[in-house]
Structure formats: C-alpha cells, structure tokens
N, C-alpha and C. Protein backbone atom coordinates (compact mmCIF):
# COMPACT_ATOMS: atom_id res chain seq x y z
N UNK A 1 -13.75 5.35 8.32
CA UNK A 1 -12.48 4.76 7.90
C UNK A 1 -11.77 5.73 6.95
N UNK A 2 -10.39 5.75 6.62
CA UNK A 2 -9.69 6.32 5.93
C UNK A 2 -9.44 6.31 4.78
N UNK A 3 -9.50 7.44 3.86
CA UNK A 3 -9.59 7.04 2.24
C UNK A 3 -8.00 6.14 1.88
N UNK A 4 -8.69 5.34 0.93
CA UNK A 4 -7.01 4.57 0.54
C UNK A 4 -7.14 4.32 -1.09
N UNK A 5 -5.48 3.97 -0.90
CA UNK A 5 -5.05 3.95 -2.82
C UNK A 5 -4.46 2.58 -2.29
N UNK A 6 -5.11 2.04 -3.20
CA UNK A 6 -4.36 0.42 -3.15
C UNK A 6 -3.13 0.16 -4.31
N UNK A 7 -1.80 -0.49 -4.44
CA UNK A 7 -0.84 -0.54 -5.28
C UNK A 7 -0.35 -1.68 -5.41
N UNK A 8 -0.85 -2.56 -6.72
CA UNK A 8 -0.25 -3.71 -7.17
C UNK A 8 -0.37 -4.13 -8.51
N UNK A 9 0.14 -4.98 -8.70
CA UNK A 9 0.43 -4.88 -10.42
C UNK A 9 -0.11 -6.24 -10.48
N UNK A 10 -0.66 -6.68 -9.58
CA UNK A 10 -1.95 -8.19 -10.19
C UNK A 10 -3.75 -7.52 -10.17
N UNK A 11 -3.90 -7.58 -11.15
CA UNK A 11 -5.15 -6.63 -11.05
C UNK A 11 -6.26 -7.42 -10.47
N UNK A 12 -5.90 -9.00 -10.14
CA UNK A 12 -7.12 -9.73 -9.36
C UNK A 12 -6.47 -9.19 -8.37
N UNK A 13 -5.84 -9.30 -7.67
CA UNK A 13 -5.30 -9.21 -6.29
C UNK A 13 -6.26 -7.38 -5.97
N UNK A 14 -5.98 -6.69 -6.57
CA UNK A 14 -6.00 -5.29 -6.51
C UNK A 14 -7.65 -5.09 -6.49
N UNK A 15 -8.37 -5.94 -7.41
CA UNK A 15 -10.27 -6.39 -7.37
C UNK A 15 -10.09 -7.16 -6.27
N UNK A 16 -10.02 -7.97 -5.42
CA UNK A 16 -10.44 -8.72 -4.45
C UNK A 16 -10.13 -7.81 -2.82
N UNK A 17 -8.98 -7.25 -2.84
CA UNK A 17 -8.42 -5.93 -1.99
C UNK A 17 -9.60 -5.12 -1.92
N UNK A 18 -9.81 -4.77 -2.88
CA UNK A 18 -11.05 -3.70 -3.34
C UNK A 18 -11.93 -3.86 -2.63
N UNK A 19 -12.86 -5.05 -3.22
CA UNK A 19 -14.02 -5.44 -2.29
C UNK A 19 -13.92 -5.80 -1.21
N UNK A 20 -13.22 -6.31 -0.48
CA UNK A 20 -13.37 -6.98 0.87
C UNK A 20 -12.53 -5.62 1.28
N UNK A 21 -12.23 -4.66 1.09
CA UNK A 21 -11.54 -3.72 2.18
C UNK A 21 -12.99 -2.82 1.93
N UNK A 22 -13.54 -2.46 0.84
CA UNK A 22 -14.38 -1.63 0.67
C UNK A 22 -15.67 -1.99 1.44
N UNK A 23 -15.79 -3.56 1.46
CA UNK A 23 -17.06 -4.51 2.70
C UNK A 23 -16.69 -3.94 3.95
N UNK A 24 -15.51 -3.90 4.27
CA UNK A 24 -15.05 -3.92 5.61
C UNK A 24 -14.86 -2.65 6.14
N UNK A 25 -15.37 -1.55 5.35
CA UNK A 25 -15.58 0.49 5.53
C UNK A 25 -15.24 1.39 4.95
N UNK A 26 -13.60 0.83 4.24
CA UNK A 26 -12.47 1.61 3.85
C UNK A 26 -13.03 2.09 2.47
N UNK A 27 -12.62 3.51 2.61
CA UNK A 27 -13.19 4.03 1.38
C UNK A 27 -11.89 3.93 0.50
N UNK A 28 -11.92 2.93 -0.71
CA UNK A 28 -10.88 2.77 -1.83
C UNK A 28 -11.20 3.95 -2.90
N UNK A 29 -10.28 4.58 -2.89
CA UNK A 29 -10.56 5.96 -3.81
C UNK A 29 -9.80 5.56 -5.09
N UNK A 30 -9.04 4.74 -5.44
CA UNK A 30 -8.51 4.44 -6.45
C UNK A 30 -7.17 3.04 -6.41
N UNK A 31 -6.66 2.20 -7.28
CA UNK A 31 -6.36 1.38 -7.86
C UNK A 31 -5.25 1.74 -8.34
N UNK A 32 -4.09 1.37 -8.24
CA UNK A 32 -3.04 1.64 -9.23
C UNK A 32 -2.08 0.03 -9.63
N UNK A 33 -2.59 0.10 -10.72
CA UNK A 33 -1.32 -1.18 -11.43
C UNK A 33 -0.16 -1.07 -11.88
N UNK A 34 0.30 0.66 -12.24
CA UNK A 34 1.05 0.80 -12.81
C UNK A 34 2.35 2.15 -12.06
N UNK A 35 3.48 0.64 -11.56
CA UNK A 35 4.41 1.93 -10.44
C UNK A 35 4.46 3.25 -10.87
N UNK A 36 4.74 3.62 -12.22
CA UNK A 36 4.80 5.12 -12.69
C UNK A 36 4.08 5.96 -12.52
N UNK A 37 2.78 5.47 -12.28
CA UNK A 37 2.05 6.69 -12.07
C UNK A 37 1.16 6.86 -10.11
N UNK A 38 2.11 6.00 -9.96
CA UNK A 38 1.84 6.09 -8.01
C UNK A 38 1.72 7.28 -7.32
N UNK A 39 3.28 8.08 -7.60
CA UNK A 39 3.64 9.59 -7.15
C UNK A 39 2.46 10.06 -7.39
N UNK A 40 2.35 10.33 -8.53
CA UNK A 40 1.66 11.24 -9.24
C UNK A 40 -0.25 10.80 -8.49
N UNK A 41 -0.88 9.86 -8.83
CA UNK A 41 -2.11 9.38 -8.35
C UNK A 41 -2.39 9.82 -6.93
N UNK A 42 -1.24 9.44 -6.09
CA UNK A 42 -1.17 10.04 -4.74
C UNK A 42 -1.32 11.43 -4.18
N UNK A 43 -0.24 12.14 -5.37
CA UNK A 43 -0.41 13.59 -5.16
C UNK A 43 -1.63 14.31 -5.39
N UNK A 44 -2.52 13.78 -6.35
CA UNK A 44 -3.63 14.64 -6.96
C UNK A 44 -4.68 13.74 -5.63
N UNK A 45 -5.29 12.55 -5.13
CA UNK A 45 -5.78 12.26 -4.86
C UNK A 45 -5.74 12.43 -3.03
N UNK A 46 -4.84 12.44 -2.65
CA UNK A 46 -4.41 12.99 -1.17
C UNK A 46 -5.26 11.81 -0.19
N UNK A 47 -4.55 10.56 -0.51
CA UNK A 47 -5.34 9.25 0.19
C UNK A 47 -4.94 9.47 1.87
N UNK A 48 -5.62 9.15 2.65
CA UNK A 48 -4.72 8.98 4.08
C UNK A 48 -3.74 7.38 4.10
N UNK A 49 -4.05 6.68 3.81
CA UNK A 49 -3.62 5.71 3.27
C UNK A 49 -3.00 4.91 2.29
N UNK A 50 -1.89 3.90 2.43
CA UNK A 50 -1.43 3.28 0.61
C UNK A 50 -0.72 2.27 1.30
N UNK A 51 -2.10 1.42 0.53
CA UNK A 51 -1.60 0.26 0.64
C UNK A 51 -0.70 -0.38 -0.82
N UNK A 52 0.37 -0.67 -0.09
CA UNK A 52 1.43 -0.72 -1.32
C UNK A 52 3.01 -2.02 -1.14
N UNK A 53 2.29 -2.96 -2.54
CA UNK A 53 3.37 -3.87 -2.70
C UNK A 53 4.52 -3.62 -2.61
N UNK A 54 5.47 -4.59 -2.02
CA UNK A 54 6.55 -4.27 -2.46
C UNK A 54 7.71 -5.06 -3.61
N UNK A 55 6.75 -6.17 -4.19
CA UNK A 55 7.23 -6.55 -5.47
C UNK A 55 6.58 -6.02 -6.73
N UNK A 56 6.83 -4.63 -7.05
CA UNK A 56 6.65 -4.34 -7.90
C UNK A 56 7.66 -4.37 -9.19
N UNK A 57 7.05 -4.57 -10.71
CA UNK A 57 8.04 -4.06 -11.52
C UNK A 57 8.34 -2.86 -11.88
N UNK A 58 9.68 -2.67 -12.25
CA UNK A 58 10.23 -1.73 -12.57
C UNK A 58 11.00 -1.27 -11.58
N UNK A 59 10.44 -1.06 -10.14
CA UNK A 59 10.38 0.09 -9.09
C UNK A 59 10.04 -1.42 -7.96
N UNK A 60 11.03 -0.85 -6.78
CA UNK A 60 10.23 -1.51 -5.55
C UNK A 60 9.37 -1.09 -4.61
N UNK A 61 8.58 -1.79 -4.04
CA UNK A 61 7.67 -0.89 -2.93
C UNK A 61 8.26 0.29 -2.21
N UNK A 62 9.53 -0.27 -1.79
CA UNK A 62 10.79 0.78 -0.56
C UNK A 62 10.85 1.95 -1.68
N UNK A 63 10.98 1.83 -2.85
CA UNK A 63 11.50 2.85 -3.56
C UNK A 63 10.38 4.09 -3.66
N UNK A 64 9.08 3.20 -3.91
CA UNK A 64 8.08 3.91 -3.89
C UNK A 64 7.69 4.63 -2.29
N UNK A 65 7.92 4.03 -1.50
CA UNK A 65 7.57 4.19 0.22
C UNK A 65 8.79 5.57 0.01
N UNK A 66 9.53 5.51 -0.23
CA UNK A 66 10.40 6.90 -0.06
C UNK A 66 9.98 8.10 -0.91
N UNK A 67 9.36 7.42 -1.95
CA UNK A 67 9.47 8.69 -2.51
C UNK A 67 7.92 9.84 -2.12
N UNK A 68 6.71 8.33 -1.62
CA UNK A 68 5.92 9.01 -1.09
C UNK A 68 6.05 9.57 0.11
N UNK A 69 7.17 9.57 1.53
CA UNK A 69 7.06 9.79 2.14
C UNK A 69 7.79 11.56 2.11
N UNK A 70 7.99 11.78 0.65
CA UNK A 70 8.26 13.53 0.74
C UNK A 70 7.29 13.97 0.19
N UNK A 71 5.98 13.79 0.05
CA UNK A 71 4.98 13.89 -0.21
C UNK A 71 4.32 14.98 1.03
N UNK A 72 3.79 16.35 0.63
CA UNK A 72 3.17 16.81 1.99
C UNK A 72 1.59 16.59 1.42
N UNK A 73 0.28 16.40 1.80
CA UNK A 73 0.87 15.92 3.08
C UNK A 73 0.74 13.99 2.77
N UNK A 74 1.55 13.63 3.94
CA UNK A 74 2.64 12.65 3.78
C UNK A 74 1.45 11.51 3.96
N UNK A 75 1.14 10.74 3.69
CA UNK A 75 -0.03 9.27 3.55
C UNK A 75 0.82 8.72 4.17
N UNK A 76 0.01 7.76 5.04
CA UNK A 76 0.39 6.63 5.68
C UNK A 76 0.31 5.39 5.01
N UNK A 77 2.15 5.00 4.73
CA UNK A 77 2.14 3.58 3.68
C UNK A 77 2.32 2.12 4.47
N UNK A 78 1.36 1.44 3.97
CA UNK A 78 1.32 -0.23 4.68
C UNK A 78 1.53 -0.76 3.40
N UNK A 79 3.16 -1.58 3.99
CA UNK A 79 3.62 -2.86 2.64
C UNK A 79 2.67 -3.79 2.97
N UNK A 80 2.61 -4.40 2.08
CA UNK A 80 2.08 -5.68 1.92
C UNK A 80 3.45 -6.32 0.67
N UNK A 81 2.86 -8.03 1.04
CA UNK A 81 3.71 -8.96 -0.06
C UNK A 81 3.27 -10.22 0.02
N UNK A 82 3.83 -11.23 -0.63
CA UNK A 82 3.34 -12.52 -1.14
C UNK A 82 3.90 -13.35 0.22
N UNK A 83 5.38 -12.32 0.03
CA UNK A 83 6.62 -13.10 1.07
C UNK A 83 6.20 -12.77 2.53
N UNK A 84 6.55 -13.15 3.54
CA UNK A 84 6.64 -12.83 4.37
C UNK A 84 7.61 -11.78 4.95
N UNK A 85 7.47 -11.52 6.12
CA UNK A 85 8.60 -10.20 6.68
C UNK A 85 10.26 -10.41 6.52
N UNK A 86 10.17 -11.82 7.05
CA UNK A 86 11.69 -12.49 6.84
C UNK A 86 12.30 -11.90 5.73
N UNK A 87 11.85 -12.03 5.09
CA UNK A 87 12.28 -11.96 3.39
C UNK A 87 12.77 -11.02 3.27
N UNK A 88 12.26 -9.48 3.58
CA UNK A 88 12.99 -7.92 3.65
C UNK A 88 13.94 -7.41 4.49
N UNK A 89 13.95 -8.22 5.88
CA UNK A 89 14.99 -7.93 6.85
C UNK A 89 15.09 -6.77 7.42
N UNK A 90 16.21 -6.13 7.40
CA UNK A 90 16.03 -4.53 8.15
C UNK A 90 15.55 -3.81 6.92
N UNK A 91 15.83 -4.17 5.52
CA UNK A 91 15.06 -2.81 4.93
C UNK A 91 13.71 -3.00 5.24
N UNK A 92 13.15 -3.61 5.63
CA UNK A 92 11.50 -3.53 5.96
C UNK A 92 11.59 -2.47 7.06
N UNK A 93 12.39 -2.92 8.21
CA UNK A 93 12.52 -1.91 9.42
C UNK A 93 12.79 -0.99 8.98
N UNK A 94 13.88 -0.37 8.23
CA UNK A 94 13.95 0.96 8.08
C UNK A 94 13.53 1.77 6.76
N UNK A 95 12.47 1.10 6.44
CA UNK A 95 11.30 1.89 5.35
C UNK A 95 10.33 2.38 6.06
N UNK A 96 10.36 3.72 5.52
CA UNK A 96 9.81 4.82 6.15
C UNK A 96 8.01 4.62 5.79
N UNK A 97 7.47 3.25 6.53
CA UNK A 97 6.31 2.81 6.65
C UNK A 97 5.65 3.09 7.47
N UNK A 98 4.52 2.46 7.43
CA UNK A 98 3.86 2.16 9.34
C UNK A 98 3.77 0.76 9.54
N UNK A 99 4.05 -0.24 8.57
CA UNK A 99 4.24 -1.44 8.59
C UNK A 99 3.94 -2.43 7.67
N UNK A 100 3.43 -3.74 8.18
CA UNK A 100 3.99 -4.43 7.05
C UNK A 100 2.84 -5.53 7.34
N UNK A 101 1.85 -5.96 6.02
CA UNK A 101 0.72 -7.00 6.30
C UNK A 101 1.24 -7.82 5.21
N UNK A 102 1.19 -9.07 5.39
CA UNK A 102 1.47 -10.16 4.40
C UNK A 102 -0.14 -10.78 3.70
N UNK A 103 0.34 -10.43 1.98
CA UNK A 103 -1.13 -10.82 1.29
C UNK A 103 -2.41 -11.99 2.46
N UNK A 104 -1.53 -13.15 2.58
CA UNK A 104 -2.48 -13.81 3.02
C UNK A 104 -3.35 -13.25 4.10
N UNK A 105 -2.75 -12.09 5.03
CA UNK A 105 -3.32 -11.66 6.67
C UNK A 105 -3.78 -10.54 5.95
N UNK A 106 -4.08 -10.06 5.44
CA UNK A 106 -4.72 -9.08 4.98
C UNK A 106 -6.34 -9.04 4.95
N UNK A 107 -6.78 -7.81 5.95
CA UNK A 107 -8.32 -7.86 6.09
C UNK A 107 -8.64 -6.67 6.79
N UNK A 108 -9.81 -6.38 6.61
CA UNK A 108 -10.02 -4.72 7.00
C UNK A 108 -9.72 -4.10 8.72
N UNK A 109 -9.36 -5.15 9.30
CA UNK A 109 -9.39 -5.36 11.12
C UNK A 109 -7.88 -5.13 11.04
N UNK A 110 -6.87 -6.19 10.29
CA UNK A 110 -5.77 -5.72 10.13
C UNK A 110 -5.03 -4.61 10.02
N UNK A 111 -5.61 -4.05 8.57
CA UNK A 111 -4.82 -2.68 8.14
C UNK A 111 -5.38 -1.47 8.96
N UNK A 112 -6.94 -1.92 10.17
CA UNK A 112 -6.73 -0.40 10.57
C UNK A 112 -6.36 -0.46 11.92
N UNK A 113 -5.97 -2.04 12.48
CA UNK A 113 -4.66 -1.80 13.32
C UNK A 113 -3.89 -1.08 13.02
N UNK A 114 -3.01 -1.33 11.70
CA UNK A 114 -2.15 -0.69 11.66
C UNK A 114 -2.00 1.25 11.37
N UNK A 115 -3.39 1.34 11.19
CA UNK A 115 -3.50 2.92 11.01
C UNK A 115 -4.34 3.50 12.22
C-alpha cells in the first residue's frame, strides 16, 4: 500500500483514521492538525498519498489541494468531509484531486479504490 499523510484538525478523527487505515495496510507516515504546516510536511516527507479535509481552519482543503498539486513530485490528494459531495458542487469537480470520500465511507477498500 501507499505511504500517506493524513490532514485534519480533529485529532480523534486523525487517531481513529490512523488505526483503521494503518489495520487495513496503509503505511501512515505522519498526521497533520495544523493547515500551516501541510506544504511544508508534504514536501520533506514525499507521501504518495493525502488524505485531506476540506473544512479546515484558516485555509480550505481546495486551497490546500492546489497548492499541493505544484508540488513535484505531485501526491495524490483524496478530500474527505463531514458533508457530503452535494455540499462542494463543481468546486469539488474542479479541484485538482483524485476524489472525494465522505468521513462516514471512509475505510481502507475505499481510499485505495480511489488510488
């Protein structure tokens, strides 16, 4: 399975992600709670993966999804959210993702559909 950086600012959410993605193969190389230092965690750590909210404070997921996607080399980002897809509309479509898992569907069969 593919190394991943998980991104959310509920730190249960981000421990329970952890373990049940880490049960399920995925090697979690690191945790981030805090949007500011995403870029940066990503760059030094070179995840194939990021799994990444898009209700974050400060910063939104999209904001973050862009800025990692000038990133070489470029990780493959899966939103996740509380909300469902409805909720984002076309900016979901045209965030430069690979897609989009909603907290509740979230499970290790899921996200490596999507990768």
């Amino acid at each position: 399975m593919p190394t991943l950086v998980i991104v959310d600012d509920s730190q249960e959410f981000l421990a329970s992600a952890q373990a049940m993605l880490s049960e399920e193969g995925f090697d979690v190389i690191a945790c981030v709670s805090d949007p500011s230092l995403v870029v940066e965690h990503v760059s030094v750590l070179r995840p194939a993966v990021v799994l990444l909210d898009i209700q974050l404070p400060s910063i939104s997921g999209f904001e973050l999804a862009r800025r990692l996607a000038e990133l070489q080399p470029r990780p493959i980002v899966v939103l996740i959210s509380s909300r469902d897809a409805a909720t984002y509309g076309s900016e979901l479509t045209h965030a430069p993702v690979q897609g989009f898992i909603p907290k509740w569907e979230l499970s290790g069969d899921a996200l490596a559909a999507m990768v």
